[in-house]
Protein backbone atom coordinates (compact mmCIF):
# COMPACT_ATOMS: atom_id res chain seq x y z
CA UNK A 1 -11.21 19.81 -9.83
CA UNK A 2 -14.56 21.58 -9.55
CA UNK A 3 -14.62 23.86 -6.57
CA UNK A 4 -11.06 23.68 -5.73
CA UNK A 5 -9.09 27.24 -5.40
CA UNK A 6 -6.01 27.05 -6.73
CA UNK A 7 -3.19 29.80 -5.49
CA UNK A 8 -0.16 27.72 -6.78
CA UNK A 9 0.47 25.06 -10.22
CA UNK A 10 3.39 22.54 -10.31
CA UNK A 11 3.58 19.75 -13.16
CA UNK A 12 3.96 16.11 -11.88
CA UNK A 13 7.44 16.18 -12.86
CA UNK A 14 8.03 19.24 -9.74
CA UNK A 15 7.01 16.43 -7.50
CA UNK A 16 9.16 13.82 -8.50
CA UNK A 17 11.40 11.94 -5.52
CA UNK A 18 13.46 8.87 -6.85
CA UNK A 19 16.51 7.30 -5.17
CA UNK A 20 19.06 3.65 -5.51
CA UNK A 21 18.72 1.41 -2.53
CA UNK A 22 21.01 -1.75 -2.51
CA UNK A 23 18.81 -4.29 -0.84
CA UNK A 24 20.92 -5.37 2.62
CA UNK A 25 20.25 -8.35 4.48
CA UNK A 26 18.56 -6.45 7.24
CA UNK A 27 15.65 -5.84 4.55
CA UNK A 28 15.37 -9.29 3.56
CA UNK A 29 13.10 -12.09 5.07
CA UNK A 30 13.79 -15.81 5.44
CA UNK A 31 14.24 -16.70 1.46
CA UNK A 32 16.72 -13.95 0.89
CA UNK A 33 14.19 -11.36 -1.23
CA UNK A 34 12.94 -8.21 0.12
CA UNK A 35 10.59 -8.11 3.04
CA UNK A 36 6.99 -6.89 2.09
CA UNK A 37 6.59 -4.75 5.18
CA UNK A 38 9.89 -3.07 4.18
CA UNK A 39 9.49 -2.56 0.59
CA UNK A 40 5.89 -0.76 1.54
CA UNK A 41 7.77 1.52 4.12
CA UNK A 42 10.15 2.47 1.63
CA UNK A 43 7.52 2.73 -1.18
CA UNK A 44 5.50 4.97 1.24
CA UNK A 45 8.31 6.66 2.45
CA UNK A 46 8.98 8.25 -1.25
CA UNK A 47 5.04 9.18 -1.78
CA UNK A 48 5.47 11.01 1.51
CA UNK A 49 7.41 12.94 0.46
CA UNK A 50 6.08 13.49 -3.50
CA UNK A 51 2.60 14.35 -1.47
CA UNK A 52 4.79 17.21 0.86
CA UNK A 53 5.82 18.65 -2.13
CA UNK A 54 2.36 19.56 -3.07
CA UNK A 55 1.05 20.54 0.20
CA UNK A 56 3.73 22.20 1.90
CA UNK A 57 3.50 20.01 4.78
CA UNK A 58 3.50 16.47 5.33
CA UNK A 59 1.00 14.26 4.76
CA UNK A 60 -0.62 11.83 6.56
CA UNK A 61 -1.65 8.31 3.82
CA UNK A 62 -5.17 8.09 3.76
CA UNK A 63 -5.70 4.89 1.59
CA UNK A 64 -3.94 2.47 -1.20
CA UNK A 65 -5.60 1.82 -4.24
CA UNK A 66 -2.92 -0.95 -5.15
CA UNK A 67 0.13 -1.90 -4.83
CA UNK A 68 1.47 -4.67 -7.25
CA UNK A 69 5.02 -6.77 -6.35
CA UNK A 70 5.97 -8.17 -10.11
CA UNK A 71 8.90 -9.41 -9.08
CA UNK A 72 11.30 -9.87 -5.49
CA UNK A 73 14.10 -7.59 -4.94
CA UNK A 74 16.61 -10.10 -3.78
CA UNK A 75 19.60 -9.17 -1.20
CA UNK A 76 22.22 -7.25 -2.90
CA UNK A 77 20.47 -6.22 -5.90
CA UNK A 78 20.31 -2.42 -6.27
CA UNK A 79 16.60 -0.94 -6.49
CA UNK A 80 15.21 2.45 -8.06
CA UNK A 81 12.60 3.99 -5.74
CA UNK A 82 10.42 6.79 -8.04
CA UNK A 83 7.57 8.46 -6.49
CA UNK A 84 5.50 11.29 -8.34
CA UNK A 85 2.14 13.16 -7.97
CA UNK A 86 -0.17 12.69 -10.56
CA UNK A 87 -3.71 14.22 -9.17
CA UNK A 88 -5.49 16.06 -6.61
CA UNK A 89 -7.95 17.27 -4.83
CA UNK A 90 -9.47 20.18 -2.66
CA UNK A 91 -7.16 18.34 0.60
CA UNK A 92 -6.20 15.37 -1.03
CA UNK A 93 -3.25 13.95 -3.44
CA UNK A 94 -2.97 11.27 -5.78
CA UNK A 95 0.59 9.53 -5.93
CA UNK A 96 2.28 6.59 -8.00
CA UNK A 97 5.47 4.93 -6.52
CA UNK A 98 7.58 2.71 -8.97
CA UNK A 99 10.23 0.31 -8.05
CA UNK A 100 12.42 -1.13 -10.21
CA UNK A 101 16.02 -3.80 -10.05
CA UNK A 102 18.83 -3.07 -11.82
CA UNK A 103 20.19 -6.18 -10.63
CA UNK A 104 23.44 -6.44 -8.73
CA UNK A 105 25.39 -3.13 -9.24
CA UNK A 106 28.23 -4.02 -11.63
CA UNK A 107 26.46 -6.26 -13.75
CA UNK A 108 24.76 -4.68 -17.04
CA UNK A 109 21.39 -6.50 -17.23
CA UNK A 110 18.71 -3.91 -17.53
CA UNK A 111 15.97 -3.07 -15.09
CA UNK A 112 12.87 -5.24 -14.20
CA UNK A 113 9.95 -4.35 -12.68
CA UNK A 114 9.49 -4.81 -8.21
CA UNK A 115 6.39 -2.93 -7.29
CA UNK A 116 3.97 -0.42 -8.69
CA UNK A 117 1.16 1.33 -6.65
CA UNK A 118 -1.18 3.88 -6.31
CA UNK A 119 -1.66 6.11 -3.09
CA UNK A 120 -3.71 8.78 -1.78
CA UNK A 121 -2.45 11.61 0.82
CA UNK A 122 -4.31 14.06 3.18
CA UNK A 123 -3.05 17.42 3.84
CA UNK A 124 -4.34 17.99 8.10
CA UNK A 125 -4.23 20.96 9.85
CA UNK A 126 -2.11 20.98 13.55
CA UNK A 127 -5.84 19.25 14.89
CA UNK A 128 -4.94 16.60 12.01
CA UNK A 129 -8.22 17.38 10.12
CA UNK A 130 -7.57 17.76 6.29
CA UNK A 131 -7.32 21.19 5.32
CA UNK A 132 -7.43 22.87 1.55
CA UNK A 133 -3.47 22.85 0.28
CA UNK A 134 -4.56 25.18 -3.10
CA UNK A 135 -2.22 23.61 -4.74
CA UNK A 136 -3.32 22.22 -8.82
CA UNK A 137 -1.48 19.36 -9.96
CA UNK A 138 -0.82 20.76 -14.24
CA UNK A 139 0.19 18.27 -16.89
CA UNK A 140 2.63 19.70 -19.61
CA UNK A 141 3.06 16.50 -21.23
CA UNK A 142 0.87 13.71 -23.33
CA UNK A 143 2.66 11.47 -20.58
CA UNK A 144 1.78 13.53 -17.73
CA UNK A 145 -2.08 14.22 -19.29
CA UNK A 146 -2.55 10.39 -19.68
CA UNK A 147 -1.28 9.30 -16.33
CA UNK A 148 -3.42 11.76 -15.05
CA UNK A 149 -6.40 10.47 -16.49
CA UNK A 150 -5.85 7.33 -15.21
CA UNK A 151 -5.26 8.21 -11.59
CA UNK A 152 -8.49 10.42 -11.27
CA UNK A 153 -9.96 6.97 -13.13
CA UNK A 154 -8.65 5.30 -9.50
CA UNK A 155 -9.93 8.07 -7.35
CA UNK A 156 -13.63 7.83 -9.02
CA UNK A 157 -13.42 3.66 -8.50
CA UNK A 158 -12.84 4.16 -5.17
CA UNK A 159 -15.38 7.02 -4.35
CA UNK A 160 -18.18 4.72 -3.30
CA UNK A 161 -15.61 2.93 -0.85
CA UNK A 162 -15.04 6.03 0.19
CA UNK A 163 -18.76 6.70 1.50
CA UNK A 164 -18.18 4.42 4.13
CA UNK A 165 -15.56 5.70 6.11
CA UNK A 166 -17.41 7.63 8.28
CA UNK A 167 -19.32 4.00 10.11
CA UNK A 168 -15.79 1.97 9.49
CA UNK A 169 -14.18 3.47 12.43
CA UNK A 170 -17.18 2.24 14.88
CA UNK A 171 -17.10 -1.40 13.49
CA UNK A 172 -14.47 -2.85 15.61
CA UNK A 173 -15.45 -6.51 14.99
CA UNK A 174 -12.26 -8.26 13.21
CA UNK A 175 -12.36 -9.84 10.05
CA UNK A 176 -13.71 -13.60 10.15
CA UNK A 177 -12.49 -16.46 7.55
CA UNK A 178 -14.60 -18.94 6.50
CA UNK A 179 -14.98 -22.37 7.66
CA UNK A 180 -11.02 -23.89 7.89
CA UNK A 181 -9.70 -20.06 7.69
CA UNK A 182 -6.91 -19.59 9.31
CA UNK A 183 -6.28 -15.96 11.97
CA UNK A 184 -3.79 -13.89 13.90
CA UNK A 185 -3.74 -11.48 16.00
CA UNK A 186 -0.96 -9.56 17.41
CA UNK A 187 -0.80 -6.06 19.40
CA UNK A 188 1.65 -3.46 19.50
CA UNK A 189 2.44 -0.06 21.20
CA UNK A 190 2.92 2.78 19.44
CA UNK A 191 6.21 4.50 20.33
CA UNK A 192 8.02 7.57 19.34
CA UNK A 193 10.29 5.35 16.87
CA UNK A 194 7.00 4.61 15.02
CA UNK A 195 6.26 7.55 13.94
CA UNK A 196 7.67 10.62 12.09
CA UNK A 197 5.02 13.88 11.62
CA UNK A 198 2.22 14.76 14.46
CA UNK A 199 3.53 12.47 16.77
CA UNK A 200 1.15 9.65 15.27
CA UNK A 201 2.05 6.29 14.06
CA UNK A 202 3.91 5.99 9.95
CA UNK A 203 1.71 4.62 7.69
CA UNK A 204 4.64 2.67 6.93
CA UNK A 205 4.77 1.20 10.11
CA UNK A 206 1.62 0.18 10.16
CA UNK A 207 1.71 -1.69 6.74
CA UNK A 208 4.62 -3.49 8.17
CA UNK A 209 2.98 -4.66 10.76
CA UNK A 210 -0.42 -5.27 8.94
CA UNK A 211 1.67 -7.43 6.15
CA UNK A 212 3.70 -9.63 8.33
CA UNK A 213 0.48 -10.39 10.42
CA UNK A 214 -0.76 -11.28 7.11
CA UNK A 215 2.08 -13.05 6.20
CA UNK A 216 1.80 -15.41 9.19
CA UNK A 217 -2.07 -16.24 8.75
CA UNK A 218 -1.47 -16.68 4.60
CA UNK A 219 1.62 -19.16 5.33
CA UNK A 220 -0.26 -20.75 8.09
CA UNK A 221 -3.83 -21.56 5.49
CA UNK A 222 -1.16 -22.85 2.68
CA UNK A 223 0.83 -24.53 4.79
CA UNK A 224 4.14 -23.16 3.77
CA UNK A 225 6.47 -20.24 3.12
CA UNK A 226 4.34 -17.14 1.15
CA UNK A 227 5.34 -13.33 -0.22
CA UNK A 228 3.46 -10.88 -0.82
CA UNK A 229 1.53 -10.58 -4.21
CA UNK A 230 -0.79 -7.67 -3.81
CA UNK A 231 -2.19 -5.14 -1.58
CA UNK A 232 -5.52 -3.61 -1.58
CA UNK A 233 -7.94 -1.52 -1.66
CA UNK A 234 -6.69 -0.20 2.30
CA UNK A 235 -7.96 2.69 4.05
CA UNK A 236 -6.63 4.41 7.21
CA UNK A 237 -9.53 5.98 9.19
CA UNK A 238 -7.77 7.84 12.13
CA UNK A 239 -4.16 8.60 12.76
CA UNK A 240 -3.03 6.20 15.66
CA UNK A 241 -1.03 8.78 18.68
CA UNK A 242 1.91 7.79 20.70
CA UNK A 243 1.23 5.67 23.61
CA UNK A 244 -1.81 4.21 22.13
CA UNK A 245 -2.10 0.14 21.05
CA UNK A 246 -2.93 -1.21 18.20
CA UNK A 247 -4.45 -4.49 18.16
CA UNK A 248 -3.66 -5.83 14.90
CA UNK A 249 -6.18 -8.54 13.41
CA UNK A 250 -5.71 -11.06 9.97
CA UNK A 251 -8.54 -13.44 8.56
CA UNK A 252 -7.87 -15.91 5.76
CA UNK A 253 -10.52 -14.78 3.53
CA UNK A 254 -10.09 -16.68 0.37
CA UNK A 255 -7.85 -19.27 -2.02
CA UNK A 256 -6.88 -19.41 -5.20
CA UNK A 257 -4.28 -22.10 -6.76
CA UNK A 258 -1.42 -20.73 -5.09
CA UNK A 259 -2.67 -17.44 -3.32
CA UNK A 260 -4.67 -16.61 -0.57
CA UNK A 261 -6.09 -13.40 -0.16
CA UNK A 262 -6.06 -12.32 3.72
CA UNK A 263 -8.59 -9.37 4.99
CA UNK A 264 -6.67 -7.18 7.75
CA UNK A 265 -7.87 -4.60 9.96
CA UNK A 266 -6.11 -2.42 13.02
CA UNK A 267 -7.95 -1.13 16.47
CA UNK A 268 -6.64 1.03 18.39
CA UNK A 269 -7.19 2.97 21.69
CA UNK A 270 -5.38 4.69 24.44
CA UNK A 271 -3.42 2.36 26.68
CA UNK A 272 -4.71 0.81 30.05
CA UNK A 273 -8.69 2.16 28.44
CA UNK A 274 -11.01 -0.58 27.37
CA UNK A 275 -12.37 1.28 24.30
CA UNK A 276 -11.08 0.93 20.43
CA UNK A 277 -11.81 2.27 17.22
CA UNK A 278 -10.89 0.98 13.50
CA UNK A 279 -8.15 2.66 12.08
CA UNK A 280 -6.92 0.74 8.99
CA UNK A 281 -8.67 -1.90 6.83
CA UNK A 282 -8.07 -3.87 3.69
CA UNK A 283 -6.85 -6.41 1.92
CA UNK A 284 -3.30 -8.49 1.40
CA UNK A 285 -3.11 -11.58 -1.17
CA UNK A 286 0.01 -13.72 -1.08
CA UNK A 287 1.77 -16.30 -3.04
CA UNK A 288 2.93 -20.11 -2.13
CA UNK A 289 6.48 -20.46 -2.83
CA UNK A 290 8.26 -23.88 -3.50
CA UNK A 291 11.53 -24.18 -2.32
CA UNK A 292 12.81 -23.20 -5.68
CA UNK A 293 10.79 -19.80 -5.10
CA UNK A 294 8.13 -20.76 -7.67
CA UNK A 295 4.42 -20.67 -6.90
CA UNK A 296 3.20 -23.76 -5.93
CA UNK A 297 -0.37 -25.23 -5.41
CA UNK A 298 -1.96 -25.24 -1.68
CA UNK A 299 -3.58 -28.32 -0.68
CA UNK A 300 -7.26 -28.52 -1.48
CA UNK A 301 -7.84 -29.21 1.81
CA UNK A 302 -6.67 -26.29 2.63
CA UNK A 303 -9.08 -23.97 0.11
CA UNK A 304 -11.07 -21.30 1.07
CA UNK A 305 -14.59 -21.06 -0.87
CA UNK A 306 -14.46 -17.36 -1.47
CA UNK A 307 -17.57 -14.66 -0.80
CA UNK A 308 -19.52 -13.11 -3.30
CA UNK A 309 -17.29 -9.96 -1.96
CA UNK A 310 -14.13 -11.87 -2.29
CA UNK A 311 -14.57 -12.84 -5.84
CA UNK A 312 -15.23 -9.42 -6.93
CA UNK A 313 -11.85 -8.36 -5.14
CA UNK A 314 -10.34 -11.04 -6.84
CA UNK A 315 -11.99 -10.10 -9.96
CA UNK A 316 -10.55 -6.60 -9.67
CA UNK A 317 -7.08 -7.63 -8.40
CA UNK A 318 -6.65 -9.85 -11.78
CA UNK A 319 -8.19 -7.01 -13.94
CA UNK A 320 -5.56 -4.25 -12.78
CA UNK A 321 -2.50 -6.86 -12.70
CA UNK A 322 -3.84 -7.58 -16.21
CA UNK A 323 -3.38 -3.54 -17.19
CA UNK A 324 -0.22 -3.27 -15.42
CA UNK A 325 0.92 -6.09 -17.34
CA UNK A 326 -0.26 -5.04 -20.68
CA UNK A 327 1.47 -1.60 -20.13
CA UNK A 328 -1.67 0.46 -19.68
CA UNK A 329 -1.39 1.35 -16.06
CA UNK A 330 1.91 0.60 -16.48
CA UNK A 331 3.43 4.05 -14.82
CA UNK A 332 6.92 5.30 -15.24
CA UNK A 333 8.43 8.60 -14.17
CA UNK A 334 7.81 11.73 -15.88
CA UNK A 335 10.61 13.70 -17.32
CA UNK A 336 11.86 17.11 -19.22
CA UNK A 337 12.09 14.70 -22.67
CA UNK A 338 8.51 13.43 -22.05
């Protein structure tokens, strides 16, 4: 971390947060599994609070690398939520959230993988500007070293994605599908139950409403009942106050046999003023379920010819599900015996 002062080390392990969750109905959507909105809440939730522990503060989520879903939590299964630090930077922090199912509690059949992503956090000042936390992030372990490596590996991928932020915010022009792609929109305003730090909007609240938008314009392009697969790349641009609205917009972007990859993006401005800026952007897939809950094909009528964009996001999406499922992004908690 060249240029960084450091006035205080901790070990990723110092940062760990990990709890059990027993999935209730009132987390669930309409094929009895885990809602996406609420599983990213609960996933950013615990990365929240692995991020505080580095800054000394809380942190506001700045973007998502990935997150994968391997498998759906379904209702009354009991889930292990692990979040950890594994990088940072002169105002920034690097975080991994793991979710796993030990299946219903009672029943001795092992843990299986839920979700597994990749987050960045911003320590901000009381003006919410990021400000230097001086805090080093020190590996003691080969575990620790490698995961490490692999998260500033992330942070470099994303550093020309990055560059941009500063003109996202005054592109306020919604995403647009292709030919026969399908949209939503929806609008919401942000009250005090939204939000938890600085009187601006969770990020968690957000995502929930960004993926069930999503949710509605992927089930509406393949014509029947979808989950979520896969988020990103997503970026936040500007935290979102109180009393503000957010005017939430979804774009069918592009198809695959049973997925379809939706772009979303979030305005927002004070209420009763005509004006908006960006404040989130990026990218939801999701998969066509049968009634069985296996993927199943979308009509080709109903197929999306992607962009040369969208088949490089697609290219991307398959290469890190491909690591994750190989085992070499495959991250698990650290601990005093690793």
């Amino acid at each position: 971390m060249a240029g960084v002062r450091c006035s205080r080390a901790i070990r990723p392990l110092e940062s760990l947060v990990e709890s059990y969750v027993i999935v209730g109905s009132h987390a669930t959507n309409a094929l009895g599994v885990m809602h996406g909105g609420n599983l990213l809440r609960l996933m950013v939730d615990h990365a929240s609070a692995s991020a505080s522990r580095v800054v000394w503060s809380y942190a506001l989520l700045a973007g998502i690398d990935f997150v994968y879903f391997a498998s759906p939590a379904r209702e009354g299964e009991a889930i292990r939520v692990a979040s950890w630090a594994l990088s940072a930077g002169r105002s920034s922090v690097d975080v991994a959230v793991r979710v796993e199912s030990l299946g219903v509690p009672g029943m001795d059949v092992g843990s299986r993988l839920v979700a597994l992503g990749h987050m960045t956090f911003v320590a901000v000042d009381g003006s919410l500007r990021p400000r230097p936390h001086h805090t080093c992030i020190t590996p003691k372990t080969s575990l620790e070293e490698s995961q490490a490596e692999k998260s500033k590996a992330l942070r470099e991928a994303r550093r020309k994605r990055l560059e941009k932020r500063k003109e996202e915010p005054f592109d306020t022009s919604p995403p647009e599908p292709p030919q026969g792609g399908a949209r939503a929109i929806t609008s919401k305003i942000v009250n005090p139950s939204d939000t938890i730090a600085y009187n601006v909007v969770h990020a968690g609240s957000m995502l929930y409403l960004l993926d069930e938008l999503g949710a509605v314009t992927a089930s509406k392009q393949a014509r029947g009942p979808v989950v979520t697969g896969f988020l990103g790349p997503l970026d936040f641009y500007r935290p979102v106050p109180v009393g503000y609205v957010i005017s939430a917009h979804a774009a069918a972007l592009h198809t695959g046999r049973s997925t379809v990859e939706v772009g979303v993006k979030a305005l927002a401005g004070p209420l009763g003023e005509p004006w908006r800026e960006a404040v989130a952007k990026g990218y939801i897939t999701y998969v066509k379920l049968d009634p069985a809950g296996k993927p199943s094909t979308i009509p080709s009528d109903a197929r999306l010819e992607p962009s040369r964009e969208a088949k490089a996001r697609d290219l991307e999406r398959r290469r890190i599900i491909a690591m994750i499922e190989d085992g070499e992004l495959d991250f698990t908690p650290p601990s005093q015996a690793s």
